[in-house]
Protein backbone atom coordinates (compact mmCIF):
# COMPACT_ATOMS: atom_id res chain seq x y z
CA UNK A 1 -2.23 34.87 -24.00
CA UNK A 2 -1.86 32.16 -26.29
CA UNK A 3 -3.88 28.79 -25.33
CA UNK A 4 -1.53 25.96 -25.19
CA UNK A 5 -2.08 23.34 -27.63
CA UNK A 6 -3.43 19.85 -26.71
CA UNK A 7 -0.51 18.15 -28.97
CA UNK A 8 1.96 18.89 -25.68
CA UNK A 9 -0.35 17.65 -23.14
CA UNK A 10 0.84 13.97 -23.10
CA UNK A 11 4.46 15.52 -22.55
CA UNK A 12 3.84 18.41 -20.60
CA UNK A 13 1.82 15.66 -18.25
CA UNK A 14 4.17 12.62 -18.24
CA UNK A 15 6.72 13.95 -15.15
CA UNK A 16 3.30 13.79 -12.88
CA UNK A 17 1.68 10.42 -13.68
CA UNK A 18 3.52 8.62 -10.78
CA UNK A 19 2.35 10.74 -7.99
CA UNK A 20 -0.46 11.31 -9.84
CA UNK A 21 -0.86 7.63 -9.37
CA UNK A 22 0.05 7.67 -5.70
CA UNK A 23 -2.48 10.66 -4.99
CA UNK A 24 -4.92 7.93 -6.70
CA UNK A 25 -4.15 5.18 -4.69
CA UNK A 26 -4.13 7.13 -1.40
CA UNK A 27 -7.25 7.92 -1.57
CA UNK A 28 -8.88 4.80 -3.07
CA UNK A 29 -6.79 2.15 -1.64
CA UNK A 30 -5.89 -0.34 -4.61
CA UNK A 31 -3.85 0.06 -7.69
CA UNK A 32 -5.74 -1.14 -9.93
CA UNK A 33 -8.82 1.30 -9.18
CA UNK A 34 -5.81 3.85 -8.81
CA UNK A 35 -4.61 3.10 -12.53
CA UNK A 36 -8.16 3.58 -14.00
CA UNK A 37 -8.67 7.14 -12.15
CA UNK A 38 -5.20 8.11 -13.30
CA UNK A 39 -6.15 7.15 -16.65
CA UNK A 40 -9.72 9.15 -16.33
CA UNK A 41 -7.62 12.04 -15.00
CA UNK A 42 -5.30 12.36 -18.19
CA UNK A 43 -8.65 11.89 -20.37
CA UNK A 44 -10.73 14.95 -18.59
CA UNK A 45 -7.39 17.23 -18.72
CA UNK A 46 -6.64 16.38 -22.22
CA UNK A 47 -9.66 17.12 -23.04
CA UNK A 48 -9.76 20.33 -21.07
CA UNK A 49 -6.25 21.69 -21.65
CA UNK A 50 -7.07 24.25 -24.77
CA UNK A 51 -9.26 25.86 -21.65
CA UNK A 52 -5.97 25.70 -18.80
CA UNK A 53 -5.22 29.31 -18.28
CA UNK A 54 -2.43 28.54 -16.07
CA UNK A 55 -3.71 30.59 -12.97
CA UNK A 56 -1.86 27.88 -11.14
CA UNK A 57 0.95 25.33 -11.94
CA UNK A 58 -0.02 22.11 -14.14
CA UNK A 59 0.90 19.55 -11.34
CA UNK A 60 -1.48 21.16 -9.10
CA UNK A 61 -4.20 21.71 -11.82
CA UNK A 62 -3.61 17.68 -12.55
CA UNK A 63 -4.06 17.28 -8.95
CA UNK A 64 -7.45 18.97 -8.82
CA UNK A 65 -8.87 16.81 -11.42
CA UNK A 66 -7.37 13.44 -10.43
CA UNK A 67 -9.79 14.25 -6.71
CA UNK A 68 -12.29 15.33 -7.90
CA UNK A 69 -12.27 11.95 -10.01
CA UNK A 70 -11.35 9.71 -7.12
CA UNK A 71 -14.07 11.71 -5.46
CA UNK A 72 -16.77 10.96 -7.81
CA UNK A 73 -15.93 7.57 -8.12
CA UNK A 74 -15.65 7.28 -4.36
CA UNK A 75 -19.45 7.42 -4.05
CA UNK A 76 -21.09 4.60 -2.94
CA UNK A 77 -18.36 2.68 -2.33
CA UNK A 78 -17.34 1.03 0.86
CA UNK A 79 -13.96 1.97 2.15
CA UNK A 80 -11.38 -0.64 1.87
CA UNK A 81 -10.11 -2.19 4.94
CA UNK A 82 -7.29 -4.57 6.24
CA UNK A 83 -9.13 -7.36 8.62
CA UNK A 84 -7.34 -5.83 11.89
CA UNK A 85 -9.69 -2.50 10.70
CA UNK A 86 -12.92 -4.78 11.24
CA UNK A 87 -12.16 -6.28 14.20
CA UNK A 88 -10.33 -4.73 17.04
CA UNK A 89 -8.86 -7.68 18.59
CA UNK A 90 -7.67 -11.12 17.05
CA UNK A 91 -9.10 -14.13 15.83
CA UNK A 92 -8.77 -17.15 18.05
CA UNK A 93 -6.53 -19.79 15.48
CA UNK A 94 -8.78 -22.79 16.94
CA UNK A 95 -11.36 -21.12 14.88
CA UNK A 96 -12.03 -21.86 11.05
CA UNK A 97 -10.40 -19.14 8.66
CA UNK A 98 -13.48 -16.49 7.54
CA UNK A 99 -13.30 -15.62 4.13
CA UNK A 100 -15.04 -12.92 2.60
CA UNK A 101 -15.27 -12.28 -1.10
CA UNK A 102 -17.51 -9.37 -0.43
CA UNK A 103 -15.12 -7.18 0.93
CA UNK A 104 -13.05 -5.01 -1.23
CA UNK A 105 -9.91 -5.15 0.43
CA UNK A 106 -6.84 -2.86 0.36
CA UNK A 107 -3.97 -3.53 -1.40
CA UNK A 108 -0.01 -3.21 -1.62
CA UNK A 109 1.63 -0.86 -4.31
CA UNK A 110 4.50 -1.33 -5.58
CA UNK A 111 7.57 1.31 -4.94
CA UNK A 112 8.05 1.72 -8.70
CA UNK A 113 4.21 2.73 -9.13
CA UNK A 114 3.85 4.85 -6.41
CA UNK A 115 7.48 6.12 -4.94
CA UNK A 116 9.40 9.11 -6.02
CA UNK A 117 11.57 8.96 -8.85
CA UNK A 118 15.52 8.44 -7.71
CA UNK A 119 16.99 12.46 -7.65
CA UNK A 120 14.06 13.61 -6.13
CA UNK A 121 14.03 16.20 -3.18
CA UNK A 122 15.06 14.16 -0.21
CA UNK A 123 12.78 15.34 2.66
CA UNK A 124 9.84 15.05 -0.34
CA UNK A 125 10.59 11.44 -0.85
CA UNK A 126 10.24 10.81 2.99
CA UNK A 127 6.88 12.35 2.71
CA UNK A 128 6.17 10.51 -0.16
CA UNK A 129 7.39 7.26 1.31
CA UNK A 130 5.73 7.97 4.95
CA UNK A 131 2.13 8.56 2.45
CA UNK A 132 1.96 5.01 0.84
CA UNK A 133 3.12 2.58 4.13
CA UNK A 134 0.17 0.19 4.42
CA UNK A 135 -0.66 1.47 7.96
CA UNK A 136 -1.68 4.90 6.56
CA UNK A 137 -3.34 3.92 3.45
CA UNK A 138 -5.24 1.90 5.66
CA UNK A 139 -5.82 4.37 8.33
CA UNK A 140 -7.05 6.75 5.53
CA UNK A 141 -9.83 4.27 4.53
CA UNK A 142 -11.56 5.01 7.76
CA UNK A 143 -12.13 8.60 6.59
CA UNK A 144 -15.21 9.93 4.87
CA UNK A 145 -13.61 10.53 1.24
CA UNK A 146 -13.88 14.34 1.44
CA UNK A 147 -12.06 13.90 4.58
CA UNK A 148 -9.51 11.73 3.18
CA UNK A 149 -9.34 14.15 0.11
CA UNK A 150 -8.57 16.97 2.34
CA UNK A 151 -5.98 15.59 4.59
CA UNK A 152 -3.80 14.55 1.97
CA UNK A 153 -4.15 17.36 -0.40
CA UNK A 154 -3.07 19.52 3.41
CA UNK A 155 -0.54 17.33 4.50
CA UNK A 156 0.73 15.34 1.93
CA UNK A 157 0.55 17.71 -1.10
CA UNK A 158 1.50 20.86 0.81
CA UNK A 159 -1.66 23.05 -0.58
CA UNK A 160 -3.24 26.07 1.49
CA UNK A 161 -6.58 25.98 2.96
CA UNK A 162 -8.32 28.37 0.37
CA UNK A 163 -7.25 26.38 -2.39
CA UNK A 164 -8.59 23.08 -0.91
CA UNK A 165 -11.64 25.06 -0.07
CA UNK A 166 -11.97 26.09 -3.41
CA UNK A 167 -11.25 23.21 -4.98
CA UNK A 168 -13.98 21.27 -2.37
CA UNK A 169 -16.47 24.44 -2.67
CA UNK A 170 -16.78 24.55 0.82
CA UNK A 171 -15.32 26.99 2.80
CA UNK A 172 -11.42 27.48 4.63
CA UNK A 173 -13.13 27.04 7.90
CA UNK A 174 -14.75 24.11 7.08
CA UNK A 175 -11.68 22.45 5.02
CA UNK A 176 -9.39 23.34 8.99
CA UNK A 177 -12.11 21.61 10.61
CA UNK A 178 -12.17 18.69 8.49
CA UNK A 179 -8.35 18.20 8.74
CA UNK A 180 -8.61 18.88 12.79
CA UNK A 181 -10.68 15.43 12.77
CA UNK A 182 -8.95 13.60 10.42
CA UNK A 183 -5.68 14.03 12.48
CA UNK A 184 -7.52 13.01 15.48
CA UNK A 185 -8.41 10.08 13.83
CA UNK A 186 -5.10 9.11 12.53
CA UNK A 187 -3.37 10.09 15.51
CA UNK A 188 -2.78 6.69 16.91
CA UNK A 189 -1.94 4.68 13.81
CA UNK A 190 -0.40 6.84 10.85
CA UNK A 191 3.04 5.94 10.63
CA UNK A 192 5.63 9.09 11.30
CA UNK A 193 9.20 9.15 9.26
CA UNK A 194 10.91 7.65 12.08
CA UNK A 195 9.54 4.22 10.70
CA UNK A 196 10.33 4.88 7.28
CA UNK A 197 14.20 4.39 7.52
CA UNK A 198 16.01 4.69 4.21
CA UNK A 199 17.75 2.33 3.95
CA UNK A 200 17.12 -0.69 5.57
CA UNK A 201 19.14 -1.10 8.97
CA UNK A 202 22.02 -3.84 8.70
CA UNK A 203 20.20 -5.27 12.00
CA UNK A 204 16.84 -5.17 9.50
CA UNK A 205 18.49 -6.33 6.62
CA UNK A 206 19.72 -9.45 8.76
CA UNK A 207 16.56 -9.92 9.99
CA UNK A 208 14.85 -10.53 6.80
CA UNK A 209 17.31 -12.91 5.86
CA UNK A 210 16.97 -15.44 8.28
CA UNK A 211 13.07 -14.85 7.99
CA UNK A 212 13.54 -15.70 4.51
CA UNK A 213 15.42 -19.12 5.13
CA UNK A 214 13.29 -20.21 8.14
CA UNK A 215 10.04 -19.85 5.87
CA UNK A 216 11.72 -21.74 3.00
CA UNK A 217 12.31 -24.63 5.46
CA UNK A 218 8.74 -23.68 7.08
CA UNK A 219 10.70 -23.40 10.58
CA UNK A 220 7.72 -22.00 12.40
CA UNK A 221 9.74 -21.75 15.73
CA UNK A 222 12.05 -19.70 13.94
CA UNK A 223 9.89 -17.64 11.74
CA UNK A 224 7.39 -16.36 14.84
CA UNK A 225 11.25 -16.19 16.95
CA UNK A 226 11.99 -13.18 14.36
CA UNK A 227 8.75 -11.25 15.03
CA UNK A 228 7.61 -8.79 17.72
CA UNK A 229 5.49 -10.30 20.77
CA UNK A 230 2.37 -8.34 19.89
CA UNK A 231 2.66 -8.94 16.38
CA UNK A 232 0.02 -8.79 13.59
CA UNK A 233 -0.43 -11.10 11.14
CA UNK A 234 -3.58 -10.49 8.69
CA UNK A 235 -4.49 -12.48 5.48
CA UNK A 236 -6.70 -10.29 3.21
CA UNK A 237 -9.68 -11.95 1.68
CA UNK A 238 -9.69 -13.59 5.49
CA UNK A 239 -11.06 -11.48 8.19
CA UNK A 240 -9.10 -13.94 10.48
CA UNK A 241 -6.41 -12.01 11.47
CA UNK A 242 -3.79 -13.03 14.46
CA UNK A 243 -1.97 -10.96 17.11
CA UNK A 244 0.99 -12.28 19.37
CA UNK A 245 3.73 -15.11 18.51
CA UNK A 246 2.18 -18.15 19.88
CA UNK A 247 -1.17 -17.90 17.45
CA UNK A 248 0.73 -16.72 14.65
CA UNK A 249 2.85 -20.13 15.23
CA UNK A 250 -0.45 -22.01 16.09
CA UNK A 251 -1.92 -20.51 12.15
CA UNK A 252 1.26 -21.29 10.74
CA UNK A 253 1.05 -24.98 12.11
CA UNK A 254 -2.14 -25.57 11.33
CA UNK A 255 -3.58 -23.73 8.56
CA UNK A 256 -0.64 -22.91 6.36
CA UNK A 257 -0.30 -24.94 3.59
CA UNK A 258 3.22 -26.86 2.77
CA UNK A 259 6.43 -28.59 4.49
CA UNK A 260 10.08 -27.87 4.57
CA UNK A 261 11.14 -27.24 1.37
CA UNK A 262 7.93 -26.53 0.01
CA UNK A 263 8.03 -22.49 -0.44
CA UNK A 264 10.47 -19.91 -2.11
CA UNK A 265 10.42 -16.59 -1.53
CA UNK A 266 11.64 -13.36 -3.80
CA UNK A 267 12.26 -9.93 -2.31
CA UNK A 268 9.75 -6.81 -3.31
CA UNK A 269 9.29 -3.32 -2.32
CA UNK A 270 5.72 -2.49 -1.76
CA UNK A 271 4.34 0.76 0.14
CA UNK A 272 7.78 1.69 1.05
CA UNK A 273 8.48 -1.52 2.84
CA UNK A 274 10.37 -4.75 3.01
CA UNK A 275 8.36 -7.78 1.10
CA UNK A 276 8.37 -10.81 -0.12
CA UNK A 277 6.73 -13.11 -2.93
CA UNK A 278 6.25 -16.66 -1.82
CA UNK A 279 5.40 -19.59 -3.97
CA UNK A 280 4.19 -22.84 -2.81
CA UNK A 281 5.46 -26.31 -4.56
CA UNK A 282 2.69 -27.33 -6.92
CA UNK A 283 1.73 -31.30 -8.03
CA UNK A 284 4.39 -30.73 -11.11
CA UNK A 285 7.05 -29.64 -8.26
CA UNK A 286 7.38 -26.23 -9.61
CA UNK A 287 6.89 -22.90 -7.39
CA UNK A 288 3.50 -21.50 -8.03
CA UNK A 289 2.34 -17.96 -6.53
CA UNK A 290 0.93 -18.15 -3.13
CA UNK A 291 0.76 -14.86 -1.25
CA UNK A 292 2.95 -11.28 -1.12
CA UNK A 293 3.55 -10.46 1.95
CA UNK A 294 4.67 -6.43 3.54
CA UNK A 295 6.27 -6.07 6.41
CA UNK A 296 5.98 -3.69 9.09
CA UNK A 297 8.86 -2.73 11.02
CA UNK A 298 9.13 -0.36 13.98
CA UNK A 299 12.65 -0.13 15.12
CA UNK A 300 14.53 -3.08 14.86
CA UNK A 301 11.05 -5.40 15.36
CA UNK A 302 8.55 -6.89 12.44
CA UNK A 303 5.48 -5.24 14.06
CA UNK A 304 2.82 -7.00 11.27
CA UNK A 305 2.84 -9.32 8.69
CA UNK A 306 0.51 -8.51 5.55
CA UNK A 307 -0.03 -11.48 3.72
CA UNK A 308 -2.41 -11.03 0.21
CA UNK A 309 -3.74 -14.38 -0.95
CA UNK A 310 -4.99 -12.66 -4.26
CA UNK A 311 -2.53 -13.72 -7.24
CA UNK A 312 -3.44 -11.21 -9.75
CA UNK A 313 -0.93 -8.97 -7.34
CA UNK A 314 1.87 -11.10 -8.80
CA UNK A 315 1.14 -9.59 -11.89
CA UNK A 316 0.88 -6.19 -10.55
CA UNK A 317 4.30 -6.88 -8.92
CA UNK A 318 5.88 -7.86 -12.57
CA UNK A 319 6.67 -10.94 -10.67
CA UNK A 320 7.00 -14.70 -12.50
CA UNK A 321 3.87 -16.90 -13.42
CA UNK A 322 5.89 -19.75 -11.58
CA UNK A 323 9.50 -21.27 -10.68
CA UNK A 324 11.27 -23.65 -11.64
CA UNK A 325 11.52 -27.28 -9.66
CA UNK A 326 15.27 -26.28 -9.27
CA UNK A 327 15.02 -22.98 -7.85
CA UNK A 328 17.34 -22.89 -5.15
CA UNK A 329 16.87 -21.57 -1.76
CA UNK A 330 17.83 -18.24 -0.65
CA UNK A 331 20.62 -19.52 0.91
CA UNK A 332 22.21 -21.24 -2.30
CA UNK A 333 21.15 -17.88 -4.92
């Protein structure tokens, strides 16, 4: 059989990067990182592709490479949490915000960088969707990487037990028993389809409207009124995080920066869920990036608030450096 020649690889390759990317970013919990292991991945196959026999299809030989990559790189690392994934129950809000830059902590994906192409297979895309909601991304982070690696490439990537075992070198036993404990583990908090609804409910959509114009006007009655009782609210680099309306509102009073009129907020679609990018006025007046936020829904109820005080995700997000002084309110665009 003739060996296929490295000048196709680029095009042969380019239908995969994005869940290439997704596979990358399951498994190591940021974007970034996800980006550089996807790019590692194309350089090892490239480089290897005069040797591909084609024993199996190219997607899943891509696959192989891009964890054992994430695998290797996975060493020595800590996993990468959310703050509720530290500590079990909330932060008190009389207490002073703890920051910690030493933590690498998760974060959001954009839909466009990690969600199926529009035309694919329907009940794929709901897997694909259900795979990158914050809740199991950071569920998966509690997982020892081989673990991790063999739960998704089971559940999420559909592959048999002998070819993760042979892709692992480990055996078909051992690859069952390892995905027996990871579902145990991720029993209680991976997310099922049921809260991945496509689309948005008209109740949902609503919902996120008037949470949208009661943040812009920094109505705190109204903005915790729109959330679930127990709700979570965590603020990645803080390990403060906050469950239930009244210390949410009791944060939002008194640690939350700006006034009524102070913030403006733009929709985005990260992990498969509703989001927003808020800017805070600045000293010029103009809108300057504060946080993204994702939120959770289950049913018709916001469930958690994830709210990433790290601005290089604007730029992740493709989202403006700033706003202008005039940029109106939801309401009035």
């Amino acid at each position: 059989m003739e060996r296929p020649a490295r000048d196709d690889f680029l095009e042969l390759a380019a239908p995969y990067r994005r869940e290439l990317l997704a596979h990358c970013y399951r498994m190591l919990g940021s974007v970034h990182d996800a980006e550089d292991m996807l790019q590692e991945t194309l350089v090892r196959a490239w480089r290897a592709y005069d040797r591909f026999e084609g024993r199996s299809s190219l997607r899943t030989w891509l696959h192989r490479i891009a964890t054992t990559t994430c695998l290797t790189a996975l060493e020595g690392r800590t996993r990468r949490p959310m703050p509720a994934g530290l500590h079990g129950t909330g932060s008190d809000p009389d207490d002073p915000l703890r920051d910690n830059p030493e933590i690498a902590w998760l974060e959001p994906a954009p839909d466009d960088a990690v969600c199926p192409d529009a035309g694919a297979d329907p009940a794929a895309v709901v897997a694909a969707r259900a795979g990158v909601r914050l809740a199991f991304v950071a569920a998966l982070q509690h997982l020892p990487a081989r673990q991790r690696a063999v739960l998704l490439l089971r559940e999420v990537l559909q592959w048999k037990a002998a070819e993760v075992a042979e892709l692992l070198e480990t055996s078909v036993a051992a690859v069952n028993s390892a995905l027996q404990r990871a579902r145990a583990q991720l029993q209680e908090v991976a997310p099922t389809t049921d809260d991945v609804p496509e689309p948005l409910t008209a109740t949902q959509r609503e919902l996120l409207d008037r949470y949208v114009a009661a943040f812009e006007v920094k109505d705190v009655t109204a903005i915790v009124a729109l959330l679930a009782a127990d709700v979570a609210w965590e603020m990645p680099p803080f390990e403060s995080w906050y469950r239930g309306r009244a210390h949410v509102a009791q944060h939002l009073e008194l640690r939350c920066p700006g006034g009524p009129g102070d913030f403006r907020l733009l929709p985005i679609a990260a992990n498969a869920q509703p989001g927003f990018a808020l800017y805070l006025r600045g000293d010029d007046r103009t809108f300057l990036p504060f946080a993204l936020q994702v939120l959770t829904f289950t049913g018709e109820s916001v469930t958690d608030v994830a709210t990433f005080l790290d601005h290089a995700l604007f730029t992740l997000f493709g989202l403006p450096e700033r706003l202008p002084a005039d940029h109106p309110v939801a309401s009035e665009a």
